[in-house]
Protein backbone atom coordinates (compact mmCIF):
# COMPACT_ATOMS: atom_id res chain seq x y z
CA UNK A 1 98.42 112.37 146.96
CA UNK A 2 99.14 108.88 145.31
CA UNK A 3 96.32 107.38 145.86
CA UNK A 4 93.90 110.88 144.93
CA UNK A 5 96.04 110.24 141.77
CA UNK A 6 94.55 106.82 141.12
CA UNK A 7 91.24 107.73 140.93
CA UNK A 8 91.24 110.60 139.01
CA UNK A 9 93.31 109.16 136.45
CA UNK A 10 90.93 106.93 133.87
CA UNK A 11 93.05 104.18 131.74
CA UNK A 12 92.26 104.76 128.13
CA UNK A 13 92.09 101.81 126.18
CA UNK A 14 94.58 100.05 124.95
CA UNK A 15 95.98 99.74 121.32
CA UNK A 16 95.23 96.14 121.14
CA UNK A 17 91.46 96.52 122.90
CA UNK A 18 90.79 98.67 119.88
CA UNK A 19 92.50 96.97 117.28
CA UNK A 20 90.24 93.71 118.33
CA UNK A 21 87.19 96.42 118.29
CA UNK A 22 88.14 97.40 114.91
CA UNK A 23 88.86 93.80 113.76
CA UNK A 24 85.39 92.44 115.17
CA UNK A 25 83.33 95.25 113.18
CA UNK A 26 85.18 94.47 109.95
CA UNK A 27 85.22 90.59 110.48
CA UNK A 28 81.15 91.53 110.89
CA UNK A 29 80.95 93.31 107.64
CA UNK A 30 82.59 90.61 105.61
CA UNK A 31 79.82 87.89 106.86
CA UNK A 32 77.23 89.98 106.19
CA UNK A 33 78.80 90.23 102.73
CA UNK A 34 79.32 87.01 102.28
CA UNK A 35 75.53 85.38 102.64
CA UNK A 36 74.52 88.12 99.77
CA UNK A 37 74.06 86.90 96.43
CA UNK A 38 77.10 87.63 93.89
CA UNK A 39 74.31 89.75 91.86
CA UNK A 40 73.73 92.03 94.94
CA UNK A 41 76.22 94.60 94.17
CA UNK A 42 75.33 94.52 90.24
CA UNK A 43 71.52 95.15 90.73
CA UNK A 44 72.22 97.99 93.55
CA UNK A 45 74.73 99.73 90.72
CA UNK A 46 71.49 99.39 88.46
CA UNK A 47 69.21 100.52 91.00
CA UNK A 48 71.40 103.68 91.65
CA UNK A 49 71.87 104.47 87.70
CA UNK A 50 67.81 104.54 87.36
CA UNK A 51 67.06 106.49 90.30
CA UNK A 52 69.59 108.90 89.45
CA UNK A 53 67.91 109.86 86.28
CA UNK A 54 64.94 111.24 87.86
CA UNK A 55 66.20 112.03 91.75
CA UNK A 56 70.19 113.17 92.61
CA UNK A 57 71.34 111.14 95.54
CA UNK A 58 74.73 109.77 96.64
CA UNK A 59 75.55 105.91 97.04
CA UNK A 60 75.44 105.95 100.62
CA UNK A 61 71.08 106.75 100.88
CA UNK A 62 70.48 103.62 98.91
CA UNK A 63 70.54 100.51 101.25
CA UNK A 64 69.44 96.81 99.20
CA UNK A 65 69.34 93.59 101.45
CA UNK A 66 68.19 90.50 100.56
CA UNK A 67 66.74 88.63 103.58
CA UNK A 68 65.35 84.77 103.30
CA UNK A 69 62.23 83.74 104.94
CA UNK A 70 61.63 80.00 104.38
CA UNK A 71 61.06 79.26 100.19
CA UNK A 72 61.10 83.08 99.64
CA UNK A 73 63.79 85.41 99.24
CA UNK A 74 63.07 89.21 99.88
CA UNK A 75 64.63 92.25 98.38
CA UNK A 76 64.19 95.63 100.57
CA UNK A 77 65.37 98.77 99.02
CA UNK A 78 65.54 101.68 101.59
CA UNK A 79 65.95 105.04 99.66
CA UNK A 80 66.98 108.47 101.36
CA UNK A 81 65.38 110.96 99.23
CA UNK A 82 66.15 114.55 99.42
CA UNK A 83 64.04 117.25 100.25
CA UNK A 84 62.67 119.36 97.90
């Protein structure tokens, strides 16, 4: 019965397994913060105010990134609109 025990039973992970998880995806977030431009927050506040005149959307279906590709810089602005 001991051993039928043992293999039904699946270890959940630990506390520290998902701390490091949890750890890794915000050590992730900060880098990706960190090679944006101080401006990058301003301009997507700016972004937001305009569209909001004309469309209602939250803060979360407006993405900006700012991506580098040799002497250029590029800005992409993905936009979640909503359906009529």
């Amino acid at each position: 019965m001991n051993l039928l025990d043992f293999f039904r039973s699946r270890k959940e992970p630990s506390s520290a397994s998902i701390a490091r998880e949890r750890l890794q995806i915000l050590v992730a977030s900060e880098r990706k913060l960190r090679d944006q431009p101080d401006f990058m927050p301003a301009l997507q506040r700016d972004i937001l105010e305009v569209i909001r005149k004309y469309i209602p959307i939250e803060d979360d279906q407006v993405q900006v990134e700012m991506a580098n590709q040799g002497d250029y810089s590029i800005l992409e602005l993905n936009i979640t609109l909503p359906e009529r």
